[in-house]
N, C-alpha and C. Protein backbone atom coordinates (compact mmCIF):
# COMPACT_ATOMS: atom_id res chain seq x y z
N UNK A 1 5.95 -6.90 -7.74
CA UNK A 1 5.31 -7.98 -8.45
C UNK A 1 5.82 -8.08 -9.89
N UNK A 2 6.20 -7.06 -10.57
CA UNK A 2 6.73 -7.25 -11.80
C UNK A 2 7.94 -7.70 -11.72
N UNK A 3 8.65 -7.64 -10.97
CA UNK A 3 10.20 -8.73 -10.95
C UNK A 3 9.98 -10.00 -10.34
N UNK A 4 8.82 -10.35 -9.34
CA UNK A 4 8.55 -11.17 -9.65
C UNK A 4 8.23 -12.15 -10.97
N UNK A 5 7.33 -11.53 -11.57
CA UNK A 5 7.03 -12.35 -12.79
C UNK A 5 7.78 -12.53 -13.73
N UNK A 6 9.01 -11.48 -13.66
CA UNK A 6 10.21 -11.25 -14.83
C UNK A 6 11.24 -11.77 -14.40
N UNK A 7 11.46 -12.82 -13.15
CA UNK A 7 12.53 -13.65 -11.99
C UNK A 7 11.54 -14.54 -11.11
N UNK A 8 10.78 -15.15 -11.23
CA UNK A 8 10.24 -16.11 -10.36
C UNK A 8 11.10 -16.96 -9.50
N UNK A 9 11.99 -17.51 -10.35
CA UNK A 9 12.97 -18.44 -9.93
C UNK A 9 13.99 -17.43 -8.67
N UNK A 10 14.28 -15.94 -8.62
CA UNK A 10 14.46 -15.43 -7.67
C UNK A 10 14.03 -14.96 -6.45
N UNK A 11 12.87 -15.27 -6.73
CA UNK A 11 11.43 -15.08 -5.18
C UNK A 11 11.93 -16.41 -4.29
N UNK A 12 12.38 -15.94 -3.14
CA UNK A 12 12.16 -16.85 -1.89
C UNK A 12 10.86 -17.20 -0.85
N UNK A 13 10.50 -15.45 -0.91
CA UNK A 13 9.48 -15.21 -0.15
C UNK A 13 9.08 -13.73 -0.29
N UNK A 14 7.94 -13.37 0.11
CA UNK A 14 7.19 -12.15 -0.22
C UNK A 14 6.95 -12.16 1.20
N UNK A 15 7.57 -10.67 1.19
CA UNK A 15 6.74 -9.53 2.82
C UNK A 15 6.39 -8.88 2.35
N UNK A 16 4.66 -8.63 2.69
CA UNK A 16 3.66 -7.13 2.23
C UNK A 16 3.31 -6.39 3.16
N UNK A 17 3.22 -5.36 3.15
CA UNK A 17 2.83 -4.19 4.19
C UNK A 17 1.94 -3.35 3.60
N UNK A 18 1.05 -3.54 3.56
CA UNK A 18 -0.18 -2.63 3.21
C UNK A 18 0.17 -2.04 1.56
N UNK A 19 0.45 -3.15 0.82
CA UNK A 19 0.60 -2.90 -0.88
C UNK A 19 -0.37 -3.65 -1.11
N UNK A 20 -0.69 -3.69 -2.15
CA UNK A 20 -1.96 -4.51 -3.14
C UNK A 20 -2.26 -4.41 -4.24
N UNK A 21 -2.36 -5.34 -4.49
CA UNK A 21 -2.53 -6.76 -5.98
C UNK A 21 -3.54 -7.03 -6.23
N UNK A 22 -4.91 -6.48 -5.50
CA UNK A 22 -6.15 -6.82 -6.40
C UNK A 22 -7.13 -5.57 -5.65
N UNK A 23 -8.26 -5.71 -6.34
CA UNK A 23 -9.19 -4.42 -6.17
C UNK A 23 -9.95 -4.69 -4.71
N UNK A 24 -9.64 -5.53 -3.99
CA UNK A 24 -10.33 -5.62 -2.73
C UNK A 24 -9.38 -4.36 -1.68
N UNK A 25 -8.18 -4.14 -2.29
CA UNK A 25 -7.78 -3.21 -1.34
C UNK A 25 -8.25 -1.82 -1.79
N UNK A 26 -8.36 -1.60 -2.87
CA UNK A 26 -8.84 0.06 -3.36
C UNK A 26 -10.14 0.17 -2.93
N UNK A 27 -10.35 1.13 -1.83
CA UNK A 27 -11.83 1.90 -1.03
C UNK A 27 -12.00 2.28 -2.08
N UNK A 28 -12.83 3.83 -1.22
CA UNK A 28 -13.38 4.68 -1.34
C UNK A 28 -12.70 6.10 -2.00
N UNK A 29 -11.60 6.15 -1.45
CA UNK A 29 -10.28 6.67 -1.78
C UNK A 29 -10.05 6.93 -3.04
N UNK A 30 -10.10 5.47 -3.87
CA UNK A 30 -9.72 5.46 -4.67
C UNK A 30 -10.80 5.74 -5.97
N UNK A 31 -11.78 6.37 -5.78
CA UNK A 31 -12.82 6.41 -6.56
C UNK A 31 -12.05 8.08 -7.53
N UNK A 32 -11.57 9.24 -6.73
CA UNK A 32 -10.96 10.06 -6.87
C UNK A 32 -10.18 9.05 -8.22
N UNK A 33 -9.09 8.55 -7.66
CA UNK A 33 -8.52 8.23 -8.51
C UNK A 33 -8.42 7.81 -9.59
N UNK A 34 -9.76 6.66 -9.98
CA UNK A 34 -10.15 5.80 -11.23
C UNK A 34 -10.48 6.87 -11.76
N UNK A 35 -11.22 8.07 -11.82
CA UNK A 35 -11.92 9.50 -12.51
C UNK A 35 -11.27 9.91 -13.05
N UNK A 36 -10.02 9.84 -12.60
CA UNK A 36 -8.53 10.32 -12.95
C UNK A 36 -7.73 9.84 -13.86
N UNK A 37 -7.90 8.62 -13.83
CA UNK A 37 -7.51 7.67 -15.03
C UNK A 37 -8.32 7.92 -16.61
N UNK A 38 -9.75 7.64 -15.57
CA UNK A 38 -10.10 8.00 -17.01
C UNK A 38 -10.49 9.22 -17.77
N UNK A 39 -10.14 10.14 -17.32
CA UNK A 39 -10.56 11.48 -18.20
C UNK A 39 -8.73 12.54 -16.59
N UNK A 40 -8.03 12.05 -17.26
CA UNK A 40 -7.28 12.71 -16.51
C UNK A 40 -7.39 14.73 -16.76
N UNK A 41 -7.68 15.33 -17.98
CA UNK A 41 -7.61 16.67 -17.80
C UNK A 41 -8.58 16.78 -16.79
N UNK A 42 -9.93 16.31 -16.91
CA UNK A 42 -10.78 16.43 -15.79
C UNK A 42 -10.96 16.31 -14.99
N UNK A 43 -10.40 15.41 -14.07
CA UNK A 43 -9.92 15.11 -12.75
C UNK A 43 -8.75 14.93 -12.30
N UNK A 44 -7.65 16.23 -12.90
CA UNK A 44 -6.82 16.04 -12.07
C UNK A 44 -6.70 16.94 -10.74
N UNK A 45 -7.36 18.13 -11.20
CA UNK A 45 -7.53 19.25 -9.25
C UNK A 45 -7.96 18.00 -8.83
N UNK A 46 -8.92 17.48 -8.78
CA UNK A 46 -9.79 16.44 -7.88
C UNK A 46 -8.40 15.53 -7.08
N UNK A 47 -7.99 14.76 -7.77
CA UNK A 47 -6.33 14.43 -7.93
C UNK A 47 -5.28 14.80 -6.83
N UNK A 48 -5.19 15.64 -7.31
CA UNK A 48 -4.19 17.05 -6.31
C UNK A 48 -5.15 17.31 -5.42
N UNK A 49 -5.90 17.68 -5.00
CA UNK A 49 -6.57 18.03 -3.72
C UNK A 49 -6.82 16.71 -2.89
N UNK A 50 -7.07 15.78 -3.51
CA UNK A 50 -7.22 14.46 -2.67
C UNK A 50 -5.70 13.74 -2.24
N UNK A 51 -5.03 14.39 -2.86
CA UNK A 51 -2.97 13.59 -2.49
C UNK A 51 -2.28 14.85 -1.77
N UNK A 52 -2.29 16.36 -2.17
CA UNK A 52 -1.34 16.79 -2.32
C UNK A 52 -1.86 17.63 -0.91
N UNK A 53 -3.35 17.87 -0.77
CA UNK A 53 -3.46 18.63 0.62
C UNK A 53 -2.52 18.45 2.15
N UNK A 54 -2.98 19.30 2.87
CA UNK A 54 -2.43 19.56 4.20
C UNK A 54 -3.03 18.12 5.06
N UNK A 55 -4.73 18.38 4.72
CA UNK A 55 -5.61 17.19 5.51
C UNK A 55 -5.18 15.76 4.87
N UNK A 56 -5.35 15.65 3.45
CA UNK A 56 -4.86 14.37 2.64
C UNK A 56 -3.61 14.19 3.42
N UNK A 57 -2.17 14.48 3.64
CA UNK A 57 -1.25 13.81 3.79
C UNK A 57 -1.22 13.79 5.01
N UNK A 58 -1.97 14.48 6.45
CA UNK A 58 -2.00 13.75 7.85
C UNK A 58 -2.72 12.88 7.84
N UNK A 59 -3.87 12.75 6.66
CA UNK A 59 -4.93 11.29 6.88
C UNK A 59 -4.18 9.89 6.00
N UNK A 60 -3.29 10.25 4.93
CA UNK A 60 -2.49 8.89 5.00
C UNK A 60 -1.43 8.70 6.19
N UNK A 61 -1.28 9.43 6.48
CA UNK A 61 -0.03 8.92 7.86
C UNK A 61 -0.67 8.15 8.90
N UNK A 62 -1.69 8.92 9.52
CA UNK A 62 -2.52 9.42 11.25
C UNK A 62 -3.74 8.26 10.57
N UNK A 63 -4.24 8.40 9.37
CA UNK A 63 -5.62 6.91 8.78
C UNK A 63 -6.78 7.44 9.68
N UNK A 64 -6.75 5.93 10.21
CA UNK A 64 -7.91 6.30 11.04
C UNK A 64 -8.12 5.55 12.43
N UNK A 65 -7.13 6.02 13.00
CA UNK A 65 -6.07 5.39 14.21
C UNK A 65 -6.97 5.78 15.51
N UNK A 66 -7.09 5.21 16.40
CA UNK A 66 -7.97 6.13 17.44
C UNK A 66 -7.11 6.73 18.70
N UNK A 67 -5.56 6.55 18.05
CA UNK A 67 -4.60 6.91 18.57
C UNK A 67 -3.18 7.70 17.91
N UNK A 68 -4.17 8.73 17.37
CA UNK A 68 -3.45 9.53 16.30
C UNK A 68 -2.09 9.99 16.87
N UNK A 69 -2.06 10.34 18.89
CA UNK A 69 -0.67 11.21 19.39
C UNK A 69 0.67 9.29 19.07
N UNK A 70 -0.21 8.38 18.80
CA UNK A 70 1.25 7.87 18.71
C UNK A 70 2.30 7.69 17.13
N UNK A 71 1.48 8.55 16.23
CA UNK A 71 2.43 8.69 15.26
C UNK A 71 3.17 10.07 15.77
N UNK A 72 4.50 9.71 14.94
CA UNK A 72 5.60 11.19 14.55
C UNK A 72 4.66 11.92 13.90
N UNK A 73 4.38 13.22 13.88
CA UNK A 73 3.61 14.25 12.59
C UNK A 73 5.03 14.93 12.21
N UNK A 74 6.53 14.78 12.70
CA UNK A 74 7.60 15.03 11.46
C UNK A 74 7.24 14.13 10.50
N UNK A 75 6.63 12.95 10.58
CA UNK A 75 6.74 12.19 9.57
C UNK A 75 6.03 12.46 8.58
N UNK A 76 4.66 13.19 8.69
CA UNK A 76 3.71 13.58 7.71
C UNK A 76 3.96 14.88 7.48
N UNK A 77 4.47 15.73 7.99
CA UNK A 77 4.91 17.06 7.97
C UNK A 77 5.96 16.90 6.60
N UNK A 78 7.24 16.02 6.78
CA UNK A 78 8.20 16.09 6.36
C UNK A 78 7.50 15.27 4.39
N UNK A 79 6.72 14.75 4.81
CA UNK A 79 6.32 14.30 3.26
C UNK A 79 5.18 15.79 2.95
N UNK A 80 4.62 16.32 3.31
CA UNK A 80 3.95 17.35 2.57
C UNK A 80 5.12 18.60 2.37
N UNK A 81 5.81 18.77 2.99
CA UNK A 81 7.12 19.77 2.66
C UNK A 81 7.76 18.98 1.13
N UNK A 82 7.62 17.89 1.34
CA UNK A 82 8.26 17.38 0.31
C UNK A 82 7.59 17.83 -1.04
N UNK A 83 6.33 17.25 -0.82
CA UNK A 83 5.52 17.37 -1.69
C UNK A 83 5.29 18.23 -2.34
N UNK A 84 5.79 19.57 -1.43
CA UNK A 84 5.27 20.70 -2.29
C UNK A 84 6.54 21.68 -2.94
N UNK A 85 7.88 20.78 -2.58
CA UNK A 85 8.77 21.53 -3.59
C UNK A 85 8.48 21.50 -4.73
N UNK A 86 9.23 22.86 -5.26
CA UNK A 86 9.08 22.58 -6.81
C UNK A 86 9.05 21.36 -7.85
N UNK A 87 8.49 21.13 -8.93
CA UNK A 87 8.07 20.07 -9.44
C UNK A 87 7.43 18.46 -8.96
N UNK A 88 7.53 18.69 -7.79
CA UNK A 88 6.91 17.20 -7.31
C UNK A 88 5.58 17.24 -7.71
N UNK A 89 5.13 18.15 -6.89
CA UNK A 89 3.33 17.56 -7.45
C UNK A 89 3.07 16.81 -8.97
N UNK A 90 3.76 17.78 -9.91
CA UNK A 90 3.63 16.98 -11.59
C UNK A 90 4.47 15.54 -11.87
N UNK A 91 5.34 15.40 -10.67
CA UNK A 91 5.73 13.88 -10.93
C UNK A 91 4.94 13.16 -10.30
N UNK A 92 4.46 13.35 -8.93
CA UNK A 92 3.88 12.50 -8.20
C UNK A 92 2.20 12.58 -8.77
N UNK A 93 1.81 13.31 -9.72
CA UNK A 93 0.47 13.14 -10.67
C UNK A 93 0.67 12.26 -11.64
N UNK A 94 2.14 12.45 -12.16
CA UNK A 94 2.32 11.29 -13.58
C UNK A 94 2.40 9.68 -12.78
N UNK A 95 3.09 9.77 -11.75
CA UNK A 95 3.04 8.25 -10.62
C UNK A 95 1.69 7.93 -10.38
N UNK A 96 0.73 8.91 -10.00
CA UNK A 96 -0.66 8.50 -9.89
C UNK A 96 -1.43 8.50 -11.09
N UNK A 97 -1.30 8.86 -12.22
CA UNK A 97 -1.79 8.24 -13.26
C UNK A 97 -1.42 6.93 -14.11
N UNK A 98 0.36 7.18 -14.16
CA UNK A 98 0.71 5.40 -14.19
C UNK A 98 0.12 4.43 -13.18
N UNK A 99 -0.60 4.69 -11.66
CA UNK A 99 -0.56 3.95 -11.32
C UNK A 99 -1.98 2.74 -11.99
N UNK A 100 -2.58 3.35 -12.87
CA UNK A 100 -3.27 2.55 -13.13
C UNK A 100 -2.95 1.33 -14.18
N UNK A 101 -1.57 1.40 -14.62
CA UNK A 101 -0.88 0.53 -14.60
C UNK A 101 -0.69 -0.81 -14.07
N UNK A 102 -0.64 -0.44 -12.66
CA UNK A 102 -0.70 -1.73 -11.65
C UNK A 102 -1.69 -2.60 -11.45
N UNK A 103 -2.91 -1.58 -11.33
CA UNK A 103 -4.32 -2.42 -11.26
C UNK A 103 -4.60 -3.46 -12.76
N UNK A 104 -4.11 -2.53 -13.97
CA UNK A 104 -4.25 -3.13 -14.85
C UNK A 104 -3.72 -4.97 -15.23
N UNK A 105 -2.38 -4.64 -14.07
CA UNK A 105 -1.68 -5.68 -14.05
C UNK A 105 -1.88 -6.81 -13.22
N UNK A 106 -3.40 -6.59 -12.11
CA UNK A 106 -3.56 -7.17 -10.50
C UNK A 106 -3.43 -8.91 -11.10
N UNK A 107 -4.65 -8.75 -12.63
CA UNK A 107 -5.12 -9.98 -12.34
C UNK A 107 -3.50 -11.20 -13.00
N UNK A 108 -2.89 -10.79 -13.43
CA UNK A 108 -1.51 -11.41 -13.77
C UNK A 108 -0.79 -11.62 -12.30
N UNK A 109 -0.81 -10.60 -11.62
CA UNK A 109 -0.11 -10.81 -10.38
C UNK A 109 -0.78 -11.62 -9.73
N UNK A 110 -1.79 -12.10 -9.80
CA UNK A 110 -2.82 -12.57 -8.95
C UNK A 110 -2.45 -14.40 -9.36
N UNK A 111 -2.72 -14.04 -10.35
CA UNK A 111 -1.98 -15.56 -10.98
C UNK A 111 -0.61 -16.09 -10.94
N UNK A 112 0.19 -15.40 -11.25
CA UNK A 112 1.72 -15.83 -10.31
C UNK A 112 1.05 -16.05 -9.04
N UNK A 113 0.97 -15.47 -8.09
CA UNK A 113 0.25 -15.90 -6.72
C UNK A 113 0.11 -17.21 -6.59
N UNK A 114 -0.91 -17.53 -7.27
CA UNK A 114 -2.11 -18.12 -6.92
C UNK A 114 -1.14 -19.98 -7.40
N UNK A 115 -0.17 -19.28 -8.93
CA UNK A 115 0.68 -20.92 -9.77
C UNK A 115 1.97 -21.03 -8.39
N UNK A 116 2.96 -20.07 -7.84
CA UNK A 116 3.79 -19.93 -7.02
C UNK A 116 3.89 -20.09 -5.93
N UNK A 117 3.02 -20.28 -5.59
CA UNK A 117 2.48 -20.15 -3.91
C UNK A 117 3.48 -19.57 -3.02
N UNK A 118 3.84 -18.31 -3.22
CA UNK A 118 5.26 -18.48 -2.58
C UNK A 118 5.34 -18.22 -0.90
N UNK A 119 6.20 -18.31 -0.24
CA UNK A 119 5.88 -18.56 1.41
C UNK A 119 5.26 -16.44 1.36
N UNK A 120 5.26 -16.47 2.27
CA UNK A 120 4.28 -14.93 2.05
C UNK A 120 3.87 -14.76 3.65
N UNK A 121 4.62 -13.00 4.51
CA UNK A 121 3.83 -12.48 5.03
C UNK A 121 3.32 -11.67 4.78
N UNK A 122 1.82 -11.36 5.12
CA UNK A 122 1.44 -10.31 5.06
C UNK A 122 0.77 -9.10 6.43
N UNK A 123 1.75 -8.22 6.50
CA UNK A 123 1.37 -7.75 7.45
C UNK A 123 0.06 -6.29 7.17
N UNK A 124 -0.45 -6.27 7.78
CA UNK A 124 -1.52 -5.28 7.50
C UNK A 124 -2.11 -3.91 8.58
N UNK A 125 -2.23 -2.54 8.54
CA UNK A 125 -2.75 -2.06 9.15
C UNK A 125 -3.84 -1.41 8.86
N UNK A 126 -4.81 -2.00 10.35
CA UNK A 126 -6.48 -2.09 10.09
C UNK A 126 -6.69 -0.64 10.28
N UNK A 127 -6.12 0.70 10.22
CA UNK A 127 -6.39 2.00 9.90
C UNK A 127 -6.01 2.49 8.75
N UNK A 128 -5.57 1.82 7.87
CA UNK A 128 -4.78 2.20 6.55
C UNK A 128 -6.11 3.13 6.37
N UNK A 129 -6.22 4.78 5.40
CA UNK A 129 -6.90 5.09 5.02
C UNK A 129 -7.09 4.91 3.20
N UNK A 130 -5.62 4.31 3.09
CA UNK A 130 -5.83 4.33 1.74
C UNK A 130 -6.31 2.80 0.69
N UNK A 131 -5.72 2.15 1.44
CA UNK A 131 -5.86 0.21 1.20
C UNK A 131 -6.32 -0.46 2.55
N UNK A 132 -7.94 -0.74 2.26
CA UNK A 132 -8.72 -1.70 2.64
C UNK A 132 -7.94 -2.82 3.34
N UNK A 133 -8.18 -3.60 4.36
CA UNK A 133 -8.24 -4.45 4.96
C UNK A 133 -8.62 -6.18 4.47
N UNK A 134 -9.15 -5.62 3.69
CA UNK A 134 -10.14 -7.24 2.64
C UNK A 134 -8.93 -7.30 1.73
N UNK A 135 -7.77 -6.18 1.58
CA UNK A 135 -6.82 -6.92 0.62
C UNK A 135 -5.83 -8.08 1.69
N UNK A 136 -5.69 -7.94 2.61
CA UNK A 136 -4.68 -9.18 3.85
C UNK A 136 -5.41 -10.37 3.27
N UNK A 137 -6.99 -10.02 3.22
CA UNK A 137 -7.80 -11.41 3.07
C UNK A 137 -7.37 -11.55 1.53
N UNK A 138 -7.84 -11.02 0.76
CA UNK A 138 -7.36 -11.46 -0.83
C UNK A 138 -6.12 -12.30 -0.73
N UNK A 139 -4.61 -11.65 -0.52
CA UNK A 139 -3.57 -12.52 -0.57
C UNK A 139 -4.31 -13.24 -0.30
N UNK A 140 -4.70 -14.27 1.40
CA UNK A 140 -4.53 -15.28 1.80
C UNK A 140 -5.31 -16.20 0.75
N UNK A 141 -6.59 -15.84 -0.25
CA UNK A 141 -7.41 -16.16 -1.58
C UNK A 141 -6.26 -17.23 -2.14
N UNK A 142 -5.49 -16.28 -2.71
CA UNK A 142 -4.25 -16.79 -3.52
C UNK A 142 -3.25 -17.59 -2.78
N UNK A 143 -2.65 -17.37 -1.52
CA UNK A 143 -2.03 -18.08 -1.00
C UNK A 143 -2.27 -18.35 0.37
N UNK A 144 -3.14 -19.57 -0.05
CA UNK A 144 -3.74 -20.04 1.66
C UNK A 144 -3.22 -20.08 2.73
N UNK A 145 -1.78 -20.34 2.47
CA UNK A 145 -0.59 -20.76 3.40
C UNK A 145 0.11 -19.47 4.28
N UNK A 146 -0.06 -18.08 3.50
CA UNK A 146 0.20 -17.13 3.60
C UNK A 146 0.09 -16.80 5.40
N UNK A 147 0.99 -16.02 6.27
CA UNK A 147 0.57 -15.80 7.19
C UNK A 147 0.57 -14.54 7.30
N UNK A 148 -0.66 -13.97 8.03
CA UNK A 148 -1.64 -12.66 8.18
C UNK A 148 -1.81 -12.08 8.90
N UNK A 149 -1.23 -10.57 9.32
CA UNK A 149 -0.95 -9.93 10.65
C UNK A 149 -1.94 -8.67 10.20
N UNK A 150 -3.23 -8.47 10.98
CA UNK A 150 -3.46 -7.20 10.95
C UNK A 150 -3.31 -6.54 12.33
N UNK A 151 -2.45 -5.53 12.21
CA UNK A 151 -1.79 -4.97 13.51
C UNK A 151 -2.71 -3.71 13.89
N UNK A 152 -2.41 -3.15 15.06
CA UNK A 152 -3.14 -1.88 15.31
C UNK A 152 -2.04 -0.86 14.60
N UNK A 153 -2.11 -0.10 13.26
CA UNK A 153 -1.58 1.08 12.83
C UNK A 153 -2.34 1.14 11.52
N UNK A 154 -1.61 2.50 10.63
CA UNK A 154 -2.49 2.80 9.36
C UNK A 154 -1.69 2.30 8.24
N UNK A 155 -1.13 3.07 7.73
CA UNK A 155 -0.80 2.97 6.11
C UNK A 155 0.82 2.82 6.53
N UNK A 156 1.14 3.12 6.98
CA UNK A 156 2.47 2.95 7.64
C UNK A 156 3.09 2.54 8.62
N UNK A 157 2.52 1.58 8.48
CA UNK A 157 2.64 0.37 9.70
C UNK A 157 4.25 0.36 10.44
N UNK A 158 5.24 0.60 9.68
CA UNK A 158 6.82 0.45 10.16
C UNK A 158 6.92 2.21 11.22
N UNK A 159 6.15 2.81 10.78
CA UNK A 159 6.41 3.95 11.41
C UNK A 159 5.59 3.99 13.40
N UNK A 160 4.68 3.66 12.61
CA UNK A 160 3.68 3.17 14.21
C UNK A 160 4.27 2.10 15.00
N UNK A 161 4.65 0.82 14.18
CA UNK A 161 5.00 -0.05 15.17
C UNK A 161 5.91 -0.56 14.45
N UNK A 162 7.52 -0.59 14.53
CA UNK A 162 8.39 -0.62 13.95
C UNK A 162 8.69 -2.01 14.68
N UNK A 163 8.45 -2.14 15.87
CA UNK A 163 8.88 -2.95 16.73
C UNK A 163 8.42 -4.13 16.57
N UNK A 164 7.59 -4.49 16.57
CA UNK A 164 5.85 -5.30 16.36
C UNK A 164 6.64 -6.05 14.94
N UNK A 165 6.39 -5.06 13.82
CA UNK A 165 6.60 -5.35 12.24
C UNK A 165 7.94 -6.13 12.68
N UNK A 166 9.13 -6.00 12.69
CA UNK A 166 10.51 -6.03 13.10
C UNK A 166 10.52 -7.73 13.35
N UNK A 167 10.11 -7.94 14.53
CA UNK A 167 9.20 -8.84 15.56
C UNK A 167 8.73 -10.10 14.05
N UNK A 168 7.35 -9.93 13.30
CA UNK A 168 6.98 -10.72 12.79
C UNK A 168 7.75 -10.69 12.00
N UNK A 169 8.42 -9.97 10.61
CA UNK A 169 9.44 -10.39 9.90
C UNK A 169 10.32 -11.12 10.34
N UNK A 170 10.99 -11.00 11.22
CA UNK A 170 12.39 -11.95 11.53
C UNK A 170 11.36 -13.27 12.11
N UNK A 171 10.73 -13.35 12.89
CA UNK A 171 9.93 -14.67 12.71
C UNK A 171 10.00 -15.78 11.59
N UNK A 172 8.98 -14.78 10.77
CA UNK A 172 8.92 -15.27 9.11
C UNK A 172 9.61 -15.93 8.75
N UNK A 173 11.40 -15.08 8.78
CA UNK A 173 12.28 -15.32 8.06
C UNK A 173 13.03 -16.29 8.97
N UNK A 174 12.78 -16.36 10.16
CA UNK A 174 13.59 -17.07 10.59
C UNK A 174 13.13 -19.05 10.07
N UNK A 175 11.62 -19.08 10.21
CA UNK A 175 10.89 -19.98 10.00
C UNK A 175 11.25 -20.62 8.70
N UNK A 176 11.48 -19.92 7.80
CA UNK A 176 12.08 -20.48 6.06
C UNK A 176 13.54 -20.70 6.23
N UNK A 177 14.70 -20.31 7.46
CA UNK A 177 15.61 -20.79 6.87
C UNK A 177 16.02 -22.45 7.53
């Protein structure tokens, strides 16, 4: 969204996959996080135990799927190995404290949106554990025209159904040219 607003005239079209631009997508989840923002010495274990755990990173992958054997767990495996080499955790804490950055920025993004209308899919998965479902609906707020896929997967929708996603993008794109 920020090269959007810093290149408008270069936006053709927007594909979203479970990202978000306004506070209808931040749960429960994210309550950890705002605590964090604001008094970061004080909530950052809180922080790290809610991102950096064993359980935290199979519940962003696996969400809240009622068909957890059809994700890869290399895939969530291979991001908590990651996670826990040396120095990541303190970058990926400074990423989650910038990220309040973004929110800061929703309601600007929201407004490009809303002046741009730009063609827009948004695809969505209704197990995401981390971004709400009411954000698919927000876009469509801003851009009525927008078309709206909530698929069966979580937070990582390309990993669950690569095929599906694959499928409606080239649609999309085929439809604008």
């Amino acid at each position: 969204m920020r090269l959007a607003l810093r290149r408008p005239d270069r936006v053709r079209a927007l594909v979203v996959q479970n990202a978000v631009c306004h506070d209808d997508g931040l749960g429960p989840l994210w309550e950890t996080r705002r605590a964090f923002w604001a008094d970061r010495a004080g909530h950052e274990a809180a922080l790290r135990e809610n991102f950096f755990s064993h359980a935290a990173t199979r519940l962003r992958h696996v969400g809240k799927s009622p068909e957890p054997d059809r994700y890869d767990p290399d895939l969530w495996t291979d991001e908590l190995a990651f996670l826990h080499r040396p120095g990541q955790a303190d970058i990926q804490t400074d990423l989650f404290y910038d990220y309040r950055t973004n929110v800061a920025s929703y309601p600007a993004w929201q407004q490009w949106l809303r002046d741009c209308q730009p063609p827009m899919l948004v695809v969505w998965g209704r197990y995401d554990p981390s971004f709400e479902v009411a954000e698919a609906e927000a876009y469509q707020r801003d851009v009525p025209s927008a078309e709206v896929h909530v698929i069966d997967a979580g937070h990582f929708a390309l990993d669950e159904a690569p095929d599906l996603v694959a499928d409606l993008c080239r649609g999309f794109l085929d439809r604008l040219l």
